[in-house]
Every structure is written in C-alpha cells, then in structure tokens.
Protein backbone atom coordinates (compact mmCIF):
# COMPACT_ATOMS: atom_id res chain seq x y z
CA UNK A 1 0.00 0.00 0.00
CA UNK A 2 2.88 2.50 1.12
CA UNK A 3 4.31 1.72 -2.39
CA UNK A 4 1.66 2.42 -4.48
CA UNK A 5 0.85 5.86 -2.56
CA UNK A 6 4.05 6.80 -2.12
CA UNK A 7 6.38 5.27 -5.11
CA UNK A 8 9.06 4.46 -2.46
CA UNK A 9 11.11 2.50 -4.77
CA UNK A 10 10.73 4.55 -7.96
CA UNK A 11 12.22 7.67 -5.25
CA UNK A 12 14.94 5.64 -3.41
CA UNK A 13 13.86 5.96 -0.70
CA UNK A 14 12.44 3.06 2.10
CA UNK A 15 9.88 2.84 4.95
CA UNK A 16 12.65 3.54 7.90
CA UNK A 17 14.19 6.45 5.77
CA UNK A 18 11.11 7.99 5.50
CA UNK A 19 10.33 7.49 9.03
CA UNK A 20 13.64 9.16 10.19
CA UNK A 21 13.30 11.83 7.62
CA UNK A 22 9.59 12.88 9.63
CA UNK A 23 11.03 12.33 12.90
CA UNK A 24 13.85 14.92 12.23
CA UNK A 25 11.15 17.29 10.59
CA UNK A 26 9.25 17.27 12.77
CA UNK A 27 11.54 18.31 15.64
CA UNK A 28 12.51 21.32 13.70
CA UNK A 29 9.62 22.65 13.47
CA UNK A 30 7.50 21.37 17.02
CA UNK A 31 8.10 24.64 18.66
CA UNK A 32 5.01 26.26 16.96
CA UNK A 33 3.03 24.13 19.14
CA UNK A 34 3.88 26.62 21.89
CA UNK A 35 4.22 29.42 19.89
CA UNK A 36 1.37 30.01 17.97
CA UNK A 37 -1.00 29.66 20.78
CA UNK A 38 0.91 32.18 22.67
CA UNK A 39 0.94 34.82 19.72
CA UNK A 40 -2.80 34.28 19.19
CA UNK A 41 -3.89 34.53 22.29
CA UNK A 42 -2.48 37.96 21.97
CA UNK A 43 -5.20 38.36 19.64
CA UNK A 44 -8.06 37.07 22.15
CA UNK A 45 -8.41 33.77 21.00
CA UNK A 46 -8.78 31.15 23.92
CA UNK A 47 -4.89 29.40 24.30
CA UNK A 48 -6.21 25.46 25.13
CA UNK A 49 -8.50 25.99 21.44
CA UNK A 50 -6.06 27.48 19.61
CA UNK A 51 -3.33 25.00 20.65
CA UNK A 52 -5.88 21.73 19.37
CA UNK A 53 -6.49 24.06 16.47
CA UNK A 54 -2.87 24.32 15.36
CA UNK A 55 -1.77 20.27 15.50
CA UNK A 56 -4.82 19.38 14.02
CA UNK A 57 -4.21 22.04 11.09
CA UNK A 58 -0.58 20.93 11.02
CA UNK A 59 -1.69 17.37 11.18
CA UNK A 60 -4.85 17.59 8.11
CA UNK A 61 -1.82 20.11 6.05
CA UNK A 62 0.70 17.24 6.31
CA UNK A 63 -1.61 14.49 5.21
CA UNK A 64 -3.03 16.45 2.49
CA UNK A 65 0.35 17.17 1.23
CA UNK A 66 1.97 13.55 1.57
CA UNK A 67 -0.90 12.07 0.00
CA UNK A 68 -2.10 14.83 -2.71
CA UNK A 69 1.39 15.96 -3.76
CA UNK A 70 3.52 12.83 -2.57
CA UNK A 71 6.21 15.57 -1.61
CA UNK A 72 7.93 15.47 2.11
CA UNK A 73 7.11 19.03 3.07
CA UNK A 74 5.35 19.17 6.11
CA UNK A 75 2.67 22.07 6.64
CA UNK A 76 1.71 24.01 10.26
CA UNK A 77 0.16 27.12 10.99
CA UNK A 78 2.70 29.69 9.63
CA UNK A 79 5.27 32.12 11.58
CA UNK A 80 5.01 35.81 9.83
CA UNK A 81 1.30 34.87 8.89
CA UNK A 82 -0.06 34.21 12.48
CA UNK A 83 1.91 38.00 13.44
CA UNK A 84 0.40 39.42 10.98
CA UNK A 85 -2.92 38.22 11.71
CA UNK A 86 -2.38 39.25 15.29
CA UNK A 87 -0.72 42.04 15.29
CA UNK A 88 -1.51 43.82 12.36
CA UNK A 89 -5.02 42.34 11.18
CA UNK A 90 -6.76 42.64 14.69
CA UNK A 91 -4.07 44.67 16.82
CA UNK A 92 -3.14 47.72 14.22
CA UNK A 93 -6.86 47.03 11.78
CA UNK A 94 -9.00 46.50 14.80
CA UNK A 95 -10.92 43.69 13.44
CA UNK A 96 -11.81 41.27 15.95
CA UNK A 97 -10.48 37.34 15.59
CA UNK A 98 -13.57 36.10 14.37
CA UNK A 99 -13.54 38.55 11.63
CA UNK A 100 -9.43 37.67 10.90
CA UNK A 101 -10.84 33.94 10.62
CA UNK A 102 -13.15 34.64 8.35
CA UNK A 103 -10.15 36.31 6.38
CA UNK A 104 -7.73 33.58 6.44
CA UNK A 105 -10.74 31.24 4.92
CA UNK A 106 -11.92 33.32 2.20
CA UNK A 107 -8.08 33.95 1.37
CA UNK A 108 -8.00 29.93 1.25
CA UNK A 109 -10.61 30.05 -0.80
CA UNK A 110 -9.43 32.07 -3.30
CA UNK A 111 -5.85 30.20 -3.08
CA UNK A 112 -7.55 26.83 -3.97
CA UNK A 113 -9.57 28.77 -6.98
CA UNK A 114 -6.29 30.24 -8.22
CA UNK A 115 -4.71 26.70 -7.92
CA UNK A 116 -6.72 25.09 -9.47
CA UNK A 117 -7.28 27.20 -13.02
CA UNK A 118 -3.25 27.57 -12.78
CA UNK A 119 -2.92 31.24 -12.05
CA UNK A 120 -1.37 30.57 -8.87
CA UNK A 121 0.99 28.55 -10.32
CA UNK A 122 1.94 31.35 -13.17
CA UNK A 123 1.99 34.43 -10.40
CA UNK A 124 4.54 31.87 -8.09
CA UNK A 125 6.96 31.59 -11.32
CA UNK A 126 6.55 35.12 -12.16
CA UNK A 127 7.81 36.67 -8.67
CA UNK A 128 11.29 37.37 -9.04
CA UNK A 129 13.90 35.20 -7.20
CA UNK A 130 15.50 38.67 -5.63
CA UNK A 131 12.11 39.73 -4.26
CA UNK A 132 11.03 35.61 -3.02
CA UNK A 133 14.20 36.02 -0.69
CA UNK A 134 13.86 39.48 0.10
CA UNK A 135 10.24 38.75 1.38
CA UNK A 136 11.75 35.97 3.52
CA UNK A 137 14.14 37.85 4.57
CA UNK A 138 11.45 40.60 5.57
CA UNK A 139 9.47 38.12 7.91
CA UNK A 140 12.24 37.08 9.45
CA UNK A 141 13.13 40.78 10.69
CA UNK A 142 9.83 41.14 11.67
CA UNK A 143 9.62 38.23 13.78
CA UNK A 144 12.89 39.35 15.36
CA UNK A 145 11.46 42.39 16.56
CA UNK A 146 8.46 40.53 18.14
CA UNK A 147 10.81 38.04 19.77
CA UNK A 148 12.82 40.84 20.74
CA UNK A 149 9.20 42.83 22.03
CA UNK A 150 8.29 39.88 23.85
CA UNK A 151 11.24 39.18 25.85
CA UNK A 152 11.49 42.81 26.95
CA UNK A 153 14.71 43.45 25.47
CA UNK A 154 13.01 46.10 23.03
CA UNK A 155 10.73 48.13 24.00
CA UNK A 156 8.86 51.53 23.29
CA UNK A 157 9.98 54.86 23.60
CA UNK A 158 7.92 58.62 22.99
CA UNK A 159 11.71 59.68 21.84
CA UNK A 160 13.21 57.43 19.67
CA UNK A 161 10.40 54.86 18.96
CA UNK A 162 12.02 51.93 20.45
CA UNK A 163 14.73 51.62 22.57
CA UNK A 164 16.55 49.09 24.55
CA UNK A 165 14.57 47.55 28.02
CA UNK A 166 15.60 46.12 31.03
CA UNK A 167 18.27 43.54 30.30
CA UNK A 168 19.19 42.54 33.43
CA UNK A 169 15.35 41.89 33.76
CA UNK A 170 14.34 37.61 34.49
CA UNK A 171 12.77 37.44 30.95
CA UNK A 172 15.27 39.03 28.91
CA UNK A 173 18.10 37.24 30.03
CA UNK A 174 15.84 33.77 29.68
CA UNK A 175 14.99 35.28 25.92
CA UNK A 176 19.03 35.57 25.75
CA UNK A 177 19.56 32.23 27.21
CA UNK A 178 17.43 30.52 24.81
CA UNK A 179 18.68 31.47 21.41
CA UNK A 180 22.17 31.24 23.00
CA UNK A 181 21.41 27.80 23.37
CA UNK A 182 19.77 27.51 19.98
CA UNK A 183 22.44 28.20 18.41
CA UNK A 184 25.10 26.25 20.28
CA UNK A 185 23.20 23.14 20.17
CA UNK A 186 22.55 23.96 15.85
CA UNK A 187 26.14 23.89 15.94
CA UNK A 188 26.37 20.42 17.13
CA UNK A 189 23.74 18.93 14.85
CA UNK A 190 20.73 19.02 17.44
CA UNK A 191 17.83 18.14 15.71
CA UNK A 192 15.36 19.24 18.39
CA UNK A 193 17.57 22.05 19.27
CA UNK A 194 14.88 24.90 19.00
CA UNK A 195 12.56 22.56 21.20
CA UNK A 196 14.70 21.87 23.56
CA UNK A 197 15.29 25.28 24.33
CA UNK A 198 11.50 26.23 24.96
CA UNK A 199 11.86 22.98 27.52
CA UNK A 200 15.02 24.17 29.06
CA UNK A 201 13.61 27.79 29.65
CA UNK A 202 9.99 26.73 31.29
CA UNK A 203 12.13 24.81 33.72
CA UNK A 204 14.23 26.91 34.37
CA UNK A 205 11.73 29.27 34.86
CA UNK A 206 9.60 26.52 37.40
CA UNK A 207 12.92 26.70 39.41
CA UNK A 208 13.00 30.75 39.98
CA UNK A 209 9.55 30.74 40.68
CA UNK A 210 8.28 32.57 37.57
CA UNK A 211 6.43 29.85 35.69
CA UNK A 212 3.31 27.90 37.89
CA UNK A 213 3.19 24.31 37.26
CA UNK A 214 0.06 22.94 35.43
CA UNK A 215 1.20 19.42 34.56
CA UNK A 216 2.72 17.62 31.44
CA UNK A 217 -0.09 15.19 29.77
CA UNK A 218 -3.89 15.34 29.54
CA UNK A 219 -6.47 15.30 27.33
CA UNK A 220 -6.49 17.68 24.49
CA UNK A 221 -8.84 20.85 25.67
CA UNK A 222 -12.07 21.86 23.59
CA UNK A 223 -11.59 23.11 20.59
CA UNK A 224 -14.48 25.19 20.61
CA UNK A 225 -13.94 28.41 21.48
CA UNK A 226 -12.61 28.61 18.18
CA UNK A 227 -14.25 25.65 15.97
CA UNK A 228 -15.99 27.21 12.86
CA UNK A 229 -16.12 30.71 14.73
CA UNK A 230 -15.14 32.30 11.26
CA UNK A 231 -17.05 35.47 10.87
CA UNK A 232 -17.57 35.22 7.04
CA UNK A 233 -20.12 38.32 7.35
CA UNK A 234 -17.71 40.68 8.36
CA UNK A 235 -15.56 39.49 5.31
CA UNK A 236 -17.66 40.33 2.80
CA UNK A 237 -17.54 44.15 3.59
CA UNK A 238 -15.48 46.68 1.28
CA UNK A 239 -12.96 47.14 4.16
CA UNK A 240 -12.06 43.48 4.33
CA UNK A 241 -10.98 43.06 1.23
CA UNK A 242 -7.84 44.78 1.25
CA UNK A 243 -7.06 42.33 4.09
CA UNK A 244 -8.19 38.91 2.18
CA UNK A 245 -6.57 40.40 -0.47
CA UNK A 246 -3.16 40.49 1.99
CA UNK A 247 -3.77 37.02 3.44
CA UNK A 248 -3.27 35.65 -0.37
CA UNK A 249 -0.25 37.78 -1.69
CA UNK A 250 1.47 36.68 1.82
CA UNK A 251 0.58 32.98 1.83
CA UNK A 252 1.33 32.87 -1.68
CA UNK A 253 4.99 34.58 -1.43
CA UNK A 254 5.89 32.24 2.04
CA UNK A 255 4.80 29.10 0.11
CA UNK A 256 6.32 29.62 -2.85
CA UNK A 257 9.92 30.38 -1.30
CA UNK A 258 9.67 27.68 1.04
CA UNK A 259 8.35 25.18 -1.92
CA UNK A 260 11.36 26.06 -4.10
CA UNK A 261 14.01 26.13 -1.33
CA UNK A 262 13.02 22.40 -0.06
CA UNK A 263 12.70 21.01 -3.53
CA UNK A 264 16.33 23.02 -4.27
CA UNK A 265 17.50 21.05 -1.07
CA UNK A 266 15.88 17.58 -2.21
CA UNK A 267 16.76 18.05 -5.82
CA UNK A 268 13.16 18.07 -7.06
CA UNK A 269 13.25 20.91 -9.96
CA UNK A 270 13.13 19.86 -12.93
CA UNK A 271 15.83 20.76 -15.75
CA UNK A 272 13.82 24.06 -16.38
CA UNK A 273 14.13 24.71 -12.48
CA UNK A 274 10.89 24.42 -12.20
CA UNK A 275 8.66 22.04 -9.53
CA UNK A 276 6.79 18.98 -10.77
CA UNK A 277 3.61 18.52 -9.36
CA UNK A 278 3.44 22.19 -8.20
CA UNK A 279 -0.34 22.31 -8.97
CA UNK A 280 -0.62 19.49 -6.15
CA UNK A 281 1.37 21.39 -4.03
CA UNK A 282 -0.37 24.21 -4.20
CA UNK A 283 -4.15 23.07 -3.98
CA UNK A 284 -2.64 21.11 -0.97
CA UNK A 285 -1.29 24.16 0.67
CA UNK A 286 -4.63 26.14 -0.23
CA UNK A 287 -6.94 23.48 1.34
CA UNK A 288 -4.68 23.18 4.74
CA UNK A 289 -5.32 27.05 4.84
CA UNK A 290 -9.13 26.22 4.78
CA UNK A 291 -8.97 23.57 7.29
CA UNK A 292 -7.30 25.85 9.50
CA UNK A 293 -9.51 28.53 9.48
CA UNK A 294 -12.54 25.99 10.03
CA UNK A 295 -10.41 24.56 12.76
CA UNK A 296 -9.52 28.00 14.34
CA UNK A 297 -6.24 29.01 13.87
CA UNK A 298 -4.15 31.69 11.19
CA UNK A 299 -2.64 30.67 7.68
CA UNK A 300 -1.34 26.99 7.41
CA UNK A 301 1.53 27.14 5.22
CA UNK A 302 4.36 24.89 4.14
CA UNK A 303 7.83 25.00 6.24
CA UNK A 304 10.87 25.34 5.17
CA UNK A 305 11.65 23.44 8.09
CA UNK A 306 11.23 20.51 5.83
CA UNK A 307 14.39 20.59 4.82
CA UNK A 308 15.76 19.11 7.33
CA UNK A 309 13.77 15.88 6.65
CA UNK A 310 15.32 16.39 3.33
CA UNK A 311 18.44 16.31 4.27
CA UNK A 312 18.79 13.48 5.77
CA UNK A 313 16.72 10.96 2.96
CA UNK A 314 13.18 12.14 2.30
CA UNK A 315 11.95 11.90 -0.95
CA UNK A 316 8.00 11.24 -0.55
CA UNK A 317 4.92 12.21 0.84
CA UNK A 318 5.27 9.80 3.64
CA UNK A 319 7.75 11.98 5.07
CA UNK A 320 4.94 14.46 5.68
CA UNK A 321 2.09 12.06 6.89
CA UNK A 322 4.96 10.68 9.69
CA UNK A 323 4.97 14.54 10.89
CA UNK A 324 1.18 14.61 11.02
CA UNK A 325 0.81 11.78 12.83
CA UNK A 326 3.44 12.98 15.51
CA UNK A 327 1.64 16.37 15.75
CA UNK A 328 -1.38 14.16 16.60
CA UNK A 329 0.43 13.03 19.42
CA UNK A 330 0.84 16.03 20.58
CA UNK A 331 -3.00 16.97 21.20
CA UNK A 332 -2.24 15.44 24.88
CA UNK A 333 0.65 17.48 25.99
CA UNK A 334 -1.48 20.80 26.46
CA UNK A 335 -0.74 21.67 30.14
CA UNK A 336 3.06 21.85 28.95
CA UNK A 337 2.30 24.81 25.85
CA UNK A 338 0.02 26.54 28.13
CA UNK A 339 3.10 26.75 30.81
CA UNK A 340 5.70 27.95 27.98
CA UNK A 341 6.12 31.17 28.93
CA UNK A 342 6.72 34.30 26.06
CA UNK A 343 10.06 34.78 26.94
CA UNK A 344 10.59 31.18 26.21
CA UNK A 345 9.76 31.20 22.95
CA UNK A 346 11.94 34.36 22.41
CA UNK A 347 15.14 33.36 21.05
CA UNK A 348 12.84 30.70 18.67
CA UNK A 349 11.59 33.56 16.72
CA UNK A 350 15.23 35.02 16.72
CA UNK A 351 16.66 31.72 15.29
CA UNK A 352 13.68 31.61 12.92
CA UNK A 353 14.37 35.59 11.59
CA UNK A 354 18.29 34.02 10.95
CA UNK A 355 17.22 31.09 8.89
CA UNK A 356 14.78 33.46 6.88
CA UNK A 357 17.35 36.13 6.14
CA UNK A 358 20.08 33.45 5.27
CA UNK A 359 18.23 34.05 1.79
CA UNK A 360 19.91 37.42 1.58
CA UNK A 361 23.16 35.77 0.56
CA UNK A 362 21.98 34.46 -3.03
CA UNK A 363 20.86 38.46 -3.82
CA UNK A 364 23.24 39.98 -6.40
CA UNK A 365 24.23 42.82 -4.76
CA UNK A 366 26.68 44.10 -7.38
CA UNK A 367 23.11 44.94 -9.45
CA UNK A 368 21.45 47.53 -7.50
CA UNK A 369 18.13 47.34 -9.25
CA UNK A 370 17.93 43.83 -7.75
CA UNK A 371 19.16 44.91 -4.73
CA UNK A 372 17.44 48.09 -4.06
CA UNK A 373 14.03 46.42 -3.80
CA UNK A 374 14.94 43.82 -1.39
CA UNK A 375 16.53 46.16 0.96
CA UNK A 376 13.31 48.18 0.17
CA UNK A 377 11.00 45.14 1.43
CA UNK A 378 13.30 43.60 3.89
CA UNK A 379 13.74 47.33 6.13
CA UNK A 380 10.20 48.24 5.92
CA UNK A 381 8.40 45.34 7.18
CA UNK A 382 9.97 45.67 10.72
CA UNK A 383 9.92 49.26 10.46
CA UNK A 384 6.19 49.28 9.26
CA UNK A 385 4.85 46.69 11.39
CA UNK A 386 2.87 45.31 8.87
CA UNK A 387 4.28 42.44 6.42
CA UNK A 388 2.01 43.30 3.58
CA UNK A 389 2.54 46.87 2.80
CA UNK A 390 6.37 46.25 2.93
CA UNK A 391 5.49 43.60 -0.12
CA UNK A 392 3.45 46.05 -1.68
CA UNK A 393 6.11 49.02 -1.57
CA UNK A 394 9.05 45.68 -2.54
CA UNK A 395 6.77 45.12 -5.92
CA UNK A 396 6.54 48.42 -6.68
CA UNK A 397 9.85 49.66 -6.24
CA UNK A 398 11.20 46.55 -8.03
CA UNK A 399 8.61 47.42 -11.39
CA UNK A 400 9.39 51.53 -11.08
CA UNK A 401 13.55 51.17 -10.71
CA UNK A 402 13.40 48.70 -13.92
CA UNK A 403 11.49 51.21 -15.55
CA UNK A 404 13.34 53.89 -15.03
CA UNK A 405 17.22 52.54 -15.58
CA UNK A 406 15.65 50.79 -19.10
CA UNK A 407 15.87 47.11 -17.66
CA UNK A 408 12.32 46.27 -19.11
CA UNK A 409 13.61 42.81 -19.75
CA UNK A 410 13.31 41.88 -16.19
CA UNK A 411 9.90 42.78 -15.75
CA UNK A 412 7.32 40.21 -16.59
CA UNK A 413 3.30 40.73 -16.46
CA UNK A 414 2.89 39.57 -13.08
CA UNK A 415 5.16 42.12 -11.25
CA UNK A 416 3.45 44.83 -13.41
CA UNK A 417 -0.24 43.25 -12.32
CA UNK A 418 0.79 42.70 -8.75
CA UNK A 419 2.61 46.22 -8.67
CA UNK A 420 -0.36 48.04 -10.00
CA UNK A 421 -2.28 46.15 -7.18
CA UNK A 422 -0.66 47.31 -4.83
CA UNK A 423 -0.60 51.00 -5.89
CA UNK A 424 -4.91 50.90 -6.39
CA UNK A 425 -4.72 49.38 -2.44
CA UNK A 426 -2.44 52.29 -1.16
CA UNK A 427 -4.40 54.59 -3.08
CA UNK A 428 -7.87 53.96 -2.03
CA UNK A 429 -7.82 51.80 1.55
C-alpha cells in the first residue's frame, strides 16, 4: 500500500528512511506548538483551542500534502502569517479574531480557486527570485522584533520609537539564554535544538519561581472556542478586502519560497528549475489554509523546516504524513504549551528571523536594481509593522527602478499586475 501511494522504490527511498526523515522534521519545526498559541492569544483567541487548532491544522496540512502531492514538506500554521494576523489584522486594523478567521478562509478560498485554473501557479513563477528572498528575509526581521518585544529586550519609547529595556530583567536574560542555546546546540547537529530550548527555559523558569506548574499530559482541551467561529459576514464588507486580499499575496509569497528552497535542497526541480507537481502542491497548501480557518487558527503554510527531513533521505509524501501523525500526538501534551512562557519562545523567533534572512546571501548585490528592492521590502516590514505593505512598496519599487534605468527585460506581467495592485490598495484603503 505505502508503495503504491508513495512510489518508495521509484524515489529511493524506504519505509525507515522515510520514518527518520519525519522524525527529524518534525523536531525542527514542534516549537510552533507553543508558539502560535501564545501569539494568538495575543489576539483574544482562547490558548487550550487554539493549541488543538494548530496540530490538528498541522496534522490535516501534512496528510493532504503527503498524500495529494507525494512531496515530504510538512505544513503548520505559519510564523510571519499568524503576526500578521495578530498584530496587524486585529491589533493595528482593529478587526476582531472572528472577523481575521473569516479572512484567512476566504483567502483559502481564493488560493484553492487560483490553484486550481493555474494562475497561482503562473503568479509563483513570475515573482522574481531577488524579491522571493527578500520577502523571507522581511518576515524574518519582523519576527525578530516581536521576539525581541516579547522578551522585553526592546521596547517603546515617545523619543526614539524603540529603545533598549531592562536587560538585566528575568525574561530578557531567559529570551538571551534561549537562542544562546539555539544556536550552540545547531552547531552540534541538534535536531530538536529549538525545542529543547522552549523545555530548558519553562524549567528553568519553574525553578526561579516565575512559571506555575500545570502538569505535562492530559487530554487535548475543547476546541471550541474557536471551531468554525469564522465570521464570514464581516468578510464580505469593502474594508475586508484589502485584508483577504493580503492574506493571499502573503501565503502565496511564504509558500512559494519555502516550496522552491526544499525542492532546491531535495533536488526536485526539474531541468527548467521548475517544480513537478506544483499544482498538487499548491491546492494542498490552499486546502490546509481552509482547514485551518474551520479549525480556528491563522494561515497553514508549508515549512521550510522541511528541509531538514530532506536532508537526511526524504523523498515522498510519507515523510509528511509521519509529521502529522506525531503532531497528533501532541494533542495530549497541552498543560506543557500553556506553561511555555513568552520569553521562552523568544530566542525561537530570533533563530527563525536568521534562517529566513540566510536568503539574503543568493541576492546579487553588485546589481542595485535587484538589490534596491529587497533592501526596500526587507527594512520596511519591521519598520512598518505590517508584512504586507512592505510587499506592496518591494513590488513596486522593483517594477518603477526597472522602468526607469531601461531594464524592461526583467519585468514580466505579473510584477506589473501585482505592482499596480498594490498602488490601487495604497491609493484607495
């Protein structure tokens, strides 16, 4: 059965590889267990709901994809997508969660419609390579600052904006601890490095008194608060559209950087550097982002994460339903993410913003019409707060400095489309 679904043989590739390969994926990329509840809760969403939400999202994204696609990218409610929908669409907008639900469905919607008459798949090869990793490289700043934010080592100031907080402070120097350790145990090969670092800090912070313990296992908590508590009324009103419309343009960007990168990594592209089955990929992508709205959480999304299981022998779909099943598994260890304190999960989104700017190095820098834009898109998200208008202002600065040195050979229909967009949404929201 695993052969037929999977074409184990016809990839290399053998039941204990793949096994391995989902393991090791799947330790990479457990910490949004404890991290997306946290940031959405910021949002008002209830913590226990939101935490069943995102490993059954991650868990439906994963099968969909190992099974639809056959490709070993696993799928989870996405980092830069679940700030944005807190911070920006409900913190900065005002729109309440319900309404932000309803956003991240009807932008599912319209990524599955896209999919499936192919104009998904033409916008994804139309977004220049410079401006794929210079939106990476974007989020990644972004959700440096928050990690930053949350560990109280930034924080605002009526002078300058922001300024530096409290460092000798419990929770900054826990923030500190964590990515230090990140990073050190990256350097030796740690698989479950970034998760071991959450652990490490909530115990730490049990010892000095600062974290109340709740317990370790139990049964999963109710998942409604937040089960089909879209608000698809509030969606279909002008103002909302302009926010749909920024759910798609940043689901589509993050997938379609993380979908090339892992199938660089696993030498999937074909000789035209293209990805096979990227239809599949796609609709699978779009219909985890549906689920997850249902379910209650923000964007699912593919991770780049997945390169790890890459890296170390997976070459089929199987690789992703192994990392769904283990996110099942994780529905029972609730009291531990609701103990996880911010500060914990601190130096994650630091070592996260590193891995997304590592992008930055394959920019040509000698061209300054390639670079411009980038630096355009990658200093303005942070600085804006918002990921979307710093893609809008990367598009158009990328389409107007073409124009005006002459280089109308790099432009292509979709950056003109997707610039002019973006100039009729500045213009009139």
């Amino acid at each position: 059965m695993l052969e037929k679904l999977f074409k184990l043989k016809q990839n290399q590739t053998t039941l204990k590889q793949e096994v391995i390969a989902g393991i090791t994926t799947f330790l990479t990329m457990a910490y949004i267990i404890f991290v997306n509840p946290m940031m959405l809760a910021d949002a008002g969403m209830d913590h226990g709901a939101v935490f069943v939400a995102t490993c059954l999202a991650a868990a439906v994204g994963c099968f969909i994809m190992g099974l639809i696609a056959n490709y070993p990218i696993a799928l989870a409610p996405g980092m830069g997508l679940n700030a944005f929908f807190t911070y920006t669409v409900v913190g900065e907008m005002g729109y309440s969660w319900e309404t932000a639900l309803g956003a991240v469905f009807m932008s599912g919607v319209c990524f599955l419609i896209l999919s499936l008459v192919n104009i998904r798949e033409w916008v994804v090869n139309s977004i220049p390579m410079s401006l794929r990793f210079g939106i990476g490289a974007g989020i990644g700043l972004f959700l440096a600052l928050i990690g930053l934010k949350s560990a109280g080592i930034v924080v605002a100031s009526p002078a300058t904006l922001v300024t530096m907080g409290d460092i000798t402070a419990f929770p900054a120097l826990m923030g500190a601890l964590g990515f230090f350790l990140i990073i050190a145990m990256v350097y030796r090969g740690m698989k479950s490095a970034v998760i071991a670092s959450i652990l490490i800090v909530t115990v730490l912070g049990l010892i000095f008194g600062d974290v109340q313990y709740t317990g370790i296992v139990s049964a999963p908590p109710s998942i409604a608060p937040t089960f089909m508590k879209m608000d698809l009324s509030g969606v279909l009103e002008i103002s909302m559209i302009s926010v749909v419309f920024a759910f798609l343009f940043v689901d589509l960007f993050d997938t379609s950087g993380t979908l090339i990168a892992v199938a660089q990594r696993g030498g999937f592209l074909d000789e035209k550097g293209r990805l096979p089955r990227a239809k599949r990929a796609l609709t699978a992508d779009s219909m985890a982002t549906i689920a997850g709205a249902a379910l209650g959480t923000s964007t699912t999304t593919s991770y780049v994460e997945s390169a790890a299981g890459v890296s170390v022998g997976g070459r089929t779909g199987l690789t992703a339903v192994v990392v769904g099943v283990l996110f099942i598994v994780c529905l029972f260890f609730s009291p531990l993410a609701h103990m996880v304190p911010a500060y914990a999960t601190a130096g994650t989104l630091f070592y996260v913003a590193i891995l997304m700017m590592s992008g930055l190095v394959n920019i040509d820098w000698e061209d300054i019409t390639e670079a411009a834009p980038v630096a355009v898109t990658c200093l303005l998200m942070p600085l804006t707060f918002s990921i979307a208008n710093a893609i809008g202002f990367g598009f158009i600065s990328y389409a107007v400095i073409k124009l005006l040195t002459g280089r109308f050979k790099d432009l292509n229909t979709g950056v003109i489309v997707i610039a002019a967009l973006f100039v009729i949404k500045f213009t009139y929201s």
